[in-house]
N, C-alpha and C. Protein backbone atom coordinates (compact mmCIF):
# COMPACT_ATOMS: atom_id res chain seq x y z
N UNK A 1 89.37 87.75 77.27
CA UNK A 1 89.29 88.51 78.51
C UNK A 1 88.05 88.06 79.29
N UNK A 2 88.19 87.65 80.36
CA UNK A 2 87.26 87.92 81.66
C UNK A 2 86.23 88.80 81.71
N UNK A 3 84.54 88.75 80.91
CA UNK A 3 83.87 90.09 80.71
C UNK A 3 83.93 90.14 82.19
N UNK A 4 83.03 89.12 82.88
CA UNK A 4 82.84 89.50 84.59
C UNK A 4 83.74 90.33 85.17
N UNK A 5 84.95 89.74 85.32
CA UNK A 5 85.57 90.30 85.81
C UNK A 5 86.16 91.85 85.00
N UNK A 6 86.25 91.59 84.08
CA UNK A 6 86.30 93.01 82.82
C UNK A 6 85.28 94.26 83.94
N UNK A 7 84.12 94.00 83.53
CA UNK A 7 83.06 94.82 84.21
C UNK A 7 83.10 95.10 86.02
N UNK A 8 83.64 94.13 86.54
CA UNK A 8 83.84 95.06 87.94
C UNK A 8 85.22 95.62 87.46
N UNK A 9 86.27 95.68 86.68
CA UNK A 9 87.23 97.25 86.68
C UNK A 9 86.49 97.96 86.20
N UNK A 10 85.39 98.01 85.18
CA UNK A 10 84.79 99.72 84.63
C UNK A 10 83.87 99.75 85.81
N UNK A 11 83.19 99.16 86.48
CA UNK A 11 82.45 99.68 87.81
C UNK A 11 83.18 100.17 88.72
N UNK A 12 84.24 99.83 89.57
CA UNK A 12 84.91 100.25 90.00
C UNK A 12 85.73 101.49 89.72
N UNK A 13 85.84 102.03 88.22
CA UNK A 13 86.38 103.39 87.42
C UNK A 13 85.51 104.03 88.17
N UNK A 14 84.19 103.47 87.67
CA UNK A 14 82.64 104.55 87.79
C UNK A 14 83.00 104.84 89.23
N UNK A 15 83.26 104.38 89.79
CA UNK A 15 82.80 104.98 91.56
C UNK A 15 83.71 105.67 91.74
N UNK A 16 85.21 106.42 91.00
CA UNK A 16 86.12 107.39 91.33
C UNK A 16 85.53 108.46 91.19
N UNK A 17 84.89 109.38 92.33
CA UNK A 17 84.70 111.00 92.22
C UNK A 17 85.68 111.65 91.22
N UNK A 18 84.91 112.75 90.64
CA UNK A 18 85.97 113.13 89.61
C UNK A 18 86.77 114.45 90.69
N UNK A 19 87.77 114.82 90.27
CA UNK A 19 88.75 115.49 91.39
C UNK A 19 89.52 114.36 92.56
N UNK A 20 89.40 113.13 91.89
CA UNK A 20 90.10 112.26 92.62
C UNK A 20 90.58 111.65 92.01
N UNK A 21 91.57 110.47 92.36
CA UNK A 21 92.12 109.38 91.69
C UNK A 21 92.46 107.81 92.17
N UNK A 22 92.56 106.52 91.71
CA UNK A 22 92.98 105.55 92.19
C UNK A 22 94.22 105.24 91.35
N UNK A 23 94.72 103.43 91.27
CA UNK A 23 95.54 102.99 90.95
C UNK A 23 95.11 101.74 90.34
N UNK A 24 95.65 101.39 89.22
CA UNK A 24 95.79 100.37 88.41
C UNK A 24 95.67 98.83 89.78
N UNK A 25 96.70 99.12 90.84
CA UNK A 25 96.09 98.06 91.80
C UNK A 25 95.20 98.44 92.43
N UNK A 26 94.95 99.17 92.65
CA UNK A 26 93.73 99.06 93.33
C UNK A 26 92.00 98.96 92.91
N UNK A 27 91.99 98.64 91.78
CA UNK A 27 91.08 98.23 90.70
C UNK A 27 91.20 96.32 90.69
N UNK A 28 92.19 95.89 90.30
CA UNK A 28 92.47 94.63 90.36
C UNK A 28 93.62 94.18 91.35
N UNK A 29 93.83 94.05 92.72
CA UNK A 29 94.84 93.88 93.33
C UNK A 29 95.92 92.76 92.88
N UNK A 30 94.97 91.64 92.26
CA UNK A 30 95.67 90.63 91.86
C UNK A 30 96.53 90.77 90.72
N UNK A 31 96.26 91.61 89.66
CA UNK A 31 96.36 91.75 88.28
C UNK A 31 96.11 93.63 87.62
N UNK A 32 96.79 94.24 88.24
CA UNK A 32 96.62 95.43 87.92
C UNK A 32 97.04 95.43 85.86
N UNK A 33 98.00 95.06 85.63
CA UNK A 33 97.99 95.06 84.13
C UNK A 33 96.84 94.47 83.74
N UNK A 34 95.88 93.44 83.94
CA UNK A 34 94.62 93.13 83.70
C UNK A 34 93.98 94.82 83.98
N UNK A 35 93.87 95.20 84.85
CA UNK A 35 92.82 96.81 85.10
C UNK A 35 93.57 97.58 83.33
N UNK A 36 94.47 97.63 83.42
CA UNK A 36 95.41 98.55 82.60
C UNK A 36 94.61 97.59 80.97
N UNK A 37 94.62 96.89 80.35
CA UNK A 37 93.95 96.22 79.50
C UNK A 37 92.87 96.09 79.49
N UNK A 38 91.77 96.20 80.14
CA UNK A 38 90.38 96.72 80.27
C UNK A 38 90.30 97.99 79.78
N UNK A 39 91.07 99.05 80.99
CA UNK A 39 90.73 100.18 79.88
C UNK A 39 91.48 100.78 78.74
N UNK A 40 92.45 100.28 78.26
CA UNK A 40 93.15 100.22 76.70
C UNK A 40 91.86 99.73 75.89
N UNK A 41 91.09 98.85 75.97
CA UNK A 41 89.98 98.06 75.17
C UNK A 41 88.60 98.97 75.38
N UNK A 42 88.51 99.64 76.48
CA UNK A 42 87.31 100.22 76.73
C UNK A 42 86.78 101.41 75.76
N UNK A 43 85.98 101.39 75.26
CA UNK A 43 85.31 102.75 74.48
C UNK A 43 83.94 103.40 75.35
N UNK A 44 83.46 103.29 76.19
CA UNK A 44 82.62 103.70 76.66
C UNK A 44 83.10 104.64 77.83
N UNK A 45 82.34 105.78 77.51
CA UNK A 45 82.77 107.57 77.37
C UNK A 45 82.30 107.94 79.12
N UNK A 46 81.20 106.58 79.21
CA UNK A 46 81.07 106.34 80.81
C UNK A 46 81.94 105.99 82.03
N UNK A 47 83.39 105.79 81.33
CA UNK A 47 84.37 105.25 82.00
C UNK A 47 85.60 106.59 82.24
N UNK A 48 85.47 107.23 83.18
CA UNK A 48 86.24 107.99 83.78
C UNK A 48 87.72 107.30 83.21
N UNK A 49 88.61 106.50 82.59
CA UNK A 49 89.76 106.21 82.33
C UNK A 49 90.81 107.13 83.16
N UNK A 50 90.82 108.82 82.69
CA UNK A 50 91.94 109.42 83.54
C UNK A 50 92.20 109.37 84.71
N UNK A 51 90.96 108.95 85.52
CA UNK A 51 91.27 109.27 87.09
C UNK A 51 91.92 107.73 87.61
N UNK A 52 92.48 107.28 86.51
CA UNK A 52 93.25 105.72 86.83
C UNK A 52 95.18 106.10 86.69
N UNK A 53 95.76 106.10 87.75
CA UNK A 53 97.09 106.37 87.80
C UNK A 53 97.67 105.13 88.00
N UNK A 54 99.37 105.43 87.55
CA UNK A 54 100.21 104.36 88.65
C UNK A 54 100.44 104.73 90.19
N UNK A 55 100.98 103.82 90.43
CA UNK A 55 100.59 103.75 92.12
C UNK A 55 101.83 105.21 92.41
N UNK A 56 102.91 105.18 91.79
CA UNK A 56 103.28 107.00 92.13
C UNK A 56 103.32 108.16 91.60
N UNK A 57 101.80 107.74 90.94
CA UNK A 57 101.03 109.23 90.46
C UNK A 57 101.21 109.57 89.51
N UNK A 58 102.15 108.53 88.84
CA UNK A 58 102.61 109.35 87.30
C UNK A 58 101.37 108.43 86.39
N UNK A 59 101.32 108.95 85.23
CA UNK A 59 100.55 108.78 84.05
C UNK A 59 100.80 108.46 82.93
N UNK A 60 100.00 107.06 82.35
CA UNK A 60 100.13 106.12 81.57
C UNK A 60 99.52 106.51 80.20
N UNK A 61 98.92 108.02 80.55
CA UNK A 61 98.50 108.31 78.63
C UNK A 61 99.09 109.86 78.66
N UNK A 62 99.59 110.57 79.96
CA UNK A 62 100.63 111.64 79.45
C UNK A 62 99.54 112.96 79.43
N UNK A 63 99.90 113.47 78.31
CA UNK A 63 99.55 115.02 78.60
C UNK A 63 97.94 115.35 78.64
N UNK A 64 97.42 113.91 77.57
CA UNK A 64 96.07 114.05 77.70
C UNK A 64 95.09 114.20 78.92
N UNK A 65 95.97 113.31 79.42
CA UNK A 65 95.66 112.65 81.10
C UNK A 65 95.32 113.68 81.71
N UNK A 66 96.77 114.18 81.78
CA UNK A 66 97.13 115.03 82.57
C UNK A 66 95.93 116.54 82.65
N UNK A 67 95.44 117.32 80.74
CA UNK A 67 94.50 118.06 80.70
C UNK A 67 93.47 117.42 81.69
N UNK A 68 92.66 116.42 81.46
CA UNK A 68 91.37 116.13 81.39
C UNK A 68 91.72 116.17 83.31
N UNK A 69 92.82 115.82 84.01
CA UNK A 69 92.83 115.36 85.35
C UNK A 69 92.89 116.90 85.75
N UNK A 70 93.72 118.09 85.32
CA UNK A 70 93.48 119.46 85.83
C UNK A 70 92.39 119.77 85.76
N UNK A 71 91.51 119.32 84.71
CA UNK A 71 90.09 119.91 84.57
C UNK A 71 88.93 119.92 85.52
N UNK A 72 89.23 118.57 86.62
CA UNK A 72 88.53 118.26 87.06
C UNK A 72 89.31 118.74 88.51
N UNK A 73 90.34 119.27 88.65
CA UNK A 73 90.70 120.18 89.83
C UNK A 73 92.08 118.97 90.66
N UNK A 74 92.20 117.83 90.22
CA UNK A 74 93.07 116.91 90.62
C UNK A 74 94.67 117.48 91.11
N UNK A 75 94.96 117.52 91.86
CA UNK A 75 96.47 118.17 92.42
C UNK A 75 97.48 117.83 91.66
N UNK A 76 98.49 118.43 91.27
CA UNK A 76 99.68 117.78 90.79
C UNK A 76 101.24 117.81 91.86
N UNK A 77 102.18 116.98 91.54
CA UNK A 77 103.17 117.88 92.58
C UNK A 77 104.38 117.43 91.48
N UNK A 78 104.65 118.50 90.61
CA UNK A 78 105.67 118.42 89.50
C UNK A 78 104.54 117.79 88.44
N UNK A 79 105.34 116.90 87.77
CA UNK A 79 104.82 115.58 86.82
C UNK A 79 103.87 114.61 86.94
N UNK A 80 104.13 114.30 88.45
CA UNK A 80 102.90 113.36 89.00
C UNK A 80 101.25 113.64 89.59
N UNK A 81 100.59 113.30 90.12
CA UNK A 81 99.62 113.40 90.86
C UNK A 81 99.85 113.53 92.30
N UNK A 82 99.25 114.60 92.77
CA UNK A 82 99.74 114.43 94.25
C UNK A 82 98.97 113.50 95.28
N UNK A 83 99.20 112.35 95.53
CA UNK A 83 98.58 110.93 95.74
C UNK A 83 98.18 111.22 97.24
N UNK A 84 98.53 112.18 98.15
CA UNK A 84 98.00 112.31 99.25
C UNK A 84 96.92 113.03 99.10
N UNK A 85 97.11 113.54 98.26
CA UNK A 85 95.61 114.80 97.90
C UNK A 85 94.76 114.62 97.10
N UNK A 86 95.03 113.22 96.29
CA UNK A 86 94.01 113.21 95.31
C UNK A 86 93.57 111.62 95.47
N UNK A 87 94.10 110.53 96.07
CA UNK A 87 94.25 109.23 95.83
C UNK A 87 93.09 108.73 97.01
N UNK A 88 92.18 108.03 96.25
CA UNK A 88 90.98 107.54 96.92
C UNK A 88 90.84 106.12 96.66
N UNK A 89 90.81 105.09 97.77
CA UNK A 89 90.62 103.70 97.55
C UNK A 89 88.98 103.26 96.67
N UNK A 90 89.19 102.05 95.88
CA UNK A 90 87.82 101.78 95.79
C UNK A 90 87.53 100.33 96.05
């Protein structure tokens, strides 16, 4: 793996306000499954991971996600994330 490039996706995590969310592309535009494999590998507790969605709001680790993303006040609309209300570029 790419550390350089590894480390601007967990910098880029870091700058998601919590009560917000981005997208797997929009972390790596080129290579969003690259973003998605960074943080599968990541252990550092500094890395916001949940506030990382697919691009229509649904969620790639499920219910856990889903707790830790209510916690922090994140909208839902059904199953998904509500991406107008919660979805912030970085």
């Amino acid at each position: 793996m790419n550390e350089e490039r590894a480390e601007e996706v967990r910098r880029r995590v870091r700058s998601v306000p919590a009560g917000f969310v981005t997208t797997y592309g929009d972390l790596c535009p080129a290579a969003p499954r690259f973003a998605g494999a960074v943080l599968a590998s990541c252990d550092d507790r500094e890395v916001p991971w949940q506030r990382i969605v697919r691009a229509d709001g649904s969620l790639a680790k499920g219910a856990r996600q889903r707790r830790l993303l209510e916690s922090e006040g994140v909208p839902f609309n059904g199953e998904r994330v509500d991406m107008r209300a919660a979805w912030v570029p970085v």
